[in-house]
N, C-alpha and C. Protein backbone atom coordinates (compact mmCIF):
# COMPACT_ATOMS: atom_id res chain seq x y z
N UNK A 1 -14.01 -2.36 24.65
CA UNK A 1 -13.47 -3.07 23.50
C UNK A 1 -12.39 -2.21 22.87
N UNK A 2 -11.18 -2.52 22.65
CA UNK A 2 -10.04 -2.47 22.56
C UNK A 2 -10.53 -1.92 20.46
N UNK A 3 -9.80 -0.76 19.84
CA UNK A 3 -10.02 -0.69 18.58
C UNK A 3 -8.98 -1.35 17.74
N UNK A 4 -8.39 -1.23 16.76
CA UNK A 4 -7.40 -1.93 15.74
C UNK A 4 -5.84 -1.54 16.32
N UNK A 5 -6.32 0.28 16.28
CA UNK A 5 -5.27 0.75 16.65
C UNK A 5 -4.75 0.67 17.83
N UNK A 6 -5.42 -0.06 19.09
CA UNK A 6 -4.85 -0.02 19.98
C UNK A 6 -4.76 -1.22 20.56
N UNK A 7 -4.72 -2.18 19.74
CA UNK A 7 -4.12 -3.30 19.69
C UNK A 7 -2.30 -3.30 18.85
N UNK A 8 -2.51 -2.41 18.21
CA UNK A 8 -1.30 -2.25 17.49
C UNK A 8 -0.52 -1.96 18.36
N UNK A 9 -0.93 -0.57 18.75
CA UNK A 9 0.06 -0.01 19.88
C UNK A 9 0.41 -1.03 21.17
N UNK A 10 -0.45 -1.92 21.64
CA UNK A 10 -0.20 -2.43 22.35
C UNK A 10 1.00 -4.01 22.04
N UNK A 11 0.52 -4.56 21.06
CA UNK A 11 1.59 -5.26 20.52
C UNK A 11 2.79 -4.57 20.10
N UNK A 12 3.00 -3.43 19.93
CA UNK A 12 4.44 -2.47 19.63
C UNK A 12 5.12 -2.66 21.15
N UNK A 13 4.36 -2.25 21.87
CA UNK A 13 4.63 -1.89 22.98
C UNK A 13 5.67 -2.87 24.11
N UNK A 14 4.52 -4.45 23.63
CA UNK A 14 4.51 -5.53 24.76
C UNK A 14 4.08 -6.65 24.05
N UNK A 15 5.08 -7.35 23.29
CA UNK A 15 4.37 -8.97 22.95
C UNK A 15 3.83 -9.86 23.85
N UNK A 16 4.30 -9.61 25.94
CA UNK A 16 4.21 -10.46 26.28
C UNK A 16 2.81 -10.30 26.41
N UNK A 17 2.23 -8.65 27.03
CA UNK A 17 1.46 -8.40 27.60
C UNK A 17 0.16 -8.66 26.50
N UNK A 18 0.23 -8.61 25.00
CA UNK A 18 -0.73 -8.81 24.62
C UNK A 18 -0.61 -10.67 24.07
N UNK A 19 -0.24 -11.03 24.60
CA UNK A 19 -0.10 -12.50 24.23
C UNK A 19 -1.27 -12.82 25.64
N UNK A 20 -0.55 -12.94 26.94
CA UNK A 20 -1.72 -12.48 27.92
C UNK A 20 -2.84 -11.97 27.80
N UNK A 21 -2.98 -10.79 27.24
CA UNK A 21 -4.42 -10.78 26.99
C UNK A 21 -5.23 -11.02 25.97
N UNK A 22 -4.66 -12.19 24.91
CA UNK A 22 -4.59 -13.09 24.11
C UNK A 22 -5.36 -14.14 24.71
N UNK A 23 -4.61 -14.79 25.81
CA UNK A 23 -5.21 -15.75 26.66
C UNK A 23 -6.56 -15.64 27.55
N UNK A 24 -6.32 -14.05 28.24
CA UNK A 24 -7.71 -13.59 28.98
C UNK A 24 -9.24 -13.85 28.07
N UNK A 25 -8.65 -13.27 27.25
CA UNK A 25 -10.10 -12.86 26.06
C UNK A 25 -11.04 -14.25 25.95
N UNK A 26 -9.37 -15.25 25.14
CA UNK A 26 -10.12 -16.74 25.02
C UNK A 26 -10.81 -17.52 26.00
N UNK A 27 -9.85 -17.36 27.26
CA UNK A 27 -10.83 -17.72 28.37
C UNK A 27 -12.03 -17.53 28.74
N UNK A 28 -12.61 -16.02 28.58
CA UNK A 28 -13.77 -15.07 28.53
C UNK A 28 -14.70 -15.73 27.69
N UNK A 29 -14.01 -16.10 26.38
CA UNK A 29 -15.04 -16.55 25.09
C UNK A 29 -15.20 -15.57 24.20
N UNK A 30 -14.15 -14.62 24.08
CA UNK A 30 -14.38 -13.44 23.42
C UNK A 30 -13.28 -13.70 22.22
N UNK A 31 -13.52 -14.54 21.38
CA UNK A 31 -12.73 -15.31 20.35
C UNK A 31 -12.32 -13.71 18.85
N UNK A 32 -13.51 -13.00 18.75
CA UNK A 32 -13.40 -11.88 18.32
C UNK A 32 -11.89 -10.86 18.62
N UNK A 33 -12.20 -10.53 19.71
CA UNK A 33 -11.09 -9.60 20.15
C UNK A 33 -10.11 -10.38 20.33
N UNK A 34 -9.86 -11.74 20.86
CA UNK A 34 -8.23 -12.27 21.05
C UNK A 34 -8.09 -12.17 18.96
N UNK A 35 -8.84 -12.77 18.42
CA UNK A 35 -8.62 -12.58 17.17
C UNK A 35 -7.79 -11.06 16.53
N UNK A 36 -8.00 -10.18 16.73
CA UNK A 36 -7.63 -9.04 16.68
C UNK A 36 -6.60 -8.46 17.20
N UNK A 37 -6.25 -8.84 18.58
CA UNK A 37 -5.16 -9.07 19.18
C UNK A 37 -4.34 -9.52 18.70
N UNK A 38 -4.59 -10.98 18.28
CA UNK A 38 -2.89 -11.69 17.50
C UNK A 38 -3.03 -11.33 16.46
N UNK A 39 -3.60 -11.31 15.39
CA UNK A 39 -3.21 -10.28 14.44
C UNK A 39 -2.37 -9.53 14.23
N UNK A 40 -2.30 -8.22 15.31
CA UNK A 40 -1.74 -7.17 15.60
C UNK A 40 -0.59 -7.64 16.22
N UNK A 41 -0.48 -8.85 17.06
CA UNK A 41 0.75 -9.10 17.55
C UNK A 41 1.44 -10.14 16.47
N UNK A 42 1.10 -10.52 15.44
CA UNK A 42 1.74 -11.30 14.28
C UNK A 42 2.17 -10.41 13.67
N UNK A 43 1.59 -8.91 13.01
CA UNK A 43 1.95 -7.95 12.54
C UNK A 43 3.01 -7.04 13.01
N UNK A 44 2.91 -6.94 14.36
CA UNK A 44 4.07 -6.07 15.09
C UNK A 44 5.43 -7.32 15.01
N UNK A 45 5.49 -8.95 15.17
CA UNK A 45 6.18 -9.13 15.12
C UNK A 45 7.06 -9.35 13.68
N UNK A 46 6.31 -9.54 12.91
CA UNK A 46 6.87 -9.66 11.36
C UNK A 46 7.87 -8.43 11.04
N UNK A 47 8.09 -7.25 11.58
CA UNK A 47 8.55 -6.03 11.24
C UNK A 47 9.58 -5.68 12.67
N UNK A 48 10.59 -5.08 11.89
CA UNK A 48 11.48 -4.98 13.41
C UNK A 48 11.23 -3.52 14.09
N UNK A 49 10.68 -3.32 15.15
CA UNK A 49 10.53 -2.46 16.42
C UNK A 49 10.70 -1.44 16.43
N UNK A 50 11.88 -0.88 15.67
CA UNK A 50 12.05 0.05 15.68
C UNK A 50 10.83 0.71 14.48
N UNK A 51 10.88 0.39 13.20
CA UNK A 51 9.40 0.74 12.12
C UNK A 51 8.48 0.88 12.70
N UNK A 52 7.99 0.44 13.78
CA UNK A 52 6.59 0.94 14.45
C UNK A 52 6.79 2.17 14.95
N UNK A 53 8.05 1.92 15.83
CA UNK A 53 8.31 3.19 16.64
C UNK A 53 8.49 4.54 15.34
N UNK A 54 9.21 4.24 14.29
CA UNK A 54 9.01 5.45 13.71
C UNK A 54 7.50 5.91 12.98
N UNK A 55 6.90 5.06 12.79
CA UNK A 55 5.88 5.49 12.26
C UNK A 55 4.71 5.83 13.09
N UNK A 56 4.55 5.50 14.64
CA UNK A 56 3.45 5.89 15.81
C UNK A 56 4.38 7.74 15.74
């Protein structure tokens, strides 16, 4: 199980890749963690790219 922070990092990283595993999770039934996931990928996208990068 994936923590807060590394959902962050991973939405910094890769919108596509955590949008994908966005989809995996729900498929699974693991409504929790995709929850947490977009979150983090609503959050990384609201802010421009570079602000993450300076602050990781």
């Amino acid at each position: 199980m994936l923590t807060k922070q590394d959902w962050d990092w991973l939405a910094v990283c890769s919108d596509y890749q955590t949008a994908v595993t966005v989809q995996t999770l729900l498929k699974k039934g693991k409504s929790r963690q995709a929850r947490a996931a977009l979150e983090s990928l609503i959050e990384a996208m609201a802010e421009p790219k570079n602000e993450h990068l300076k602050a990781s």
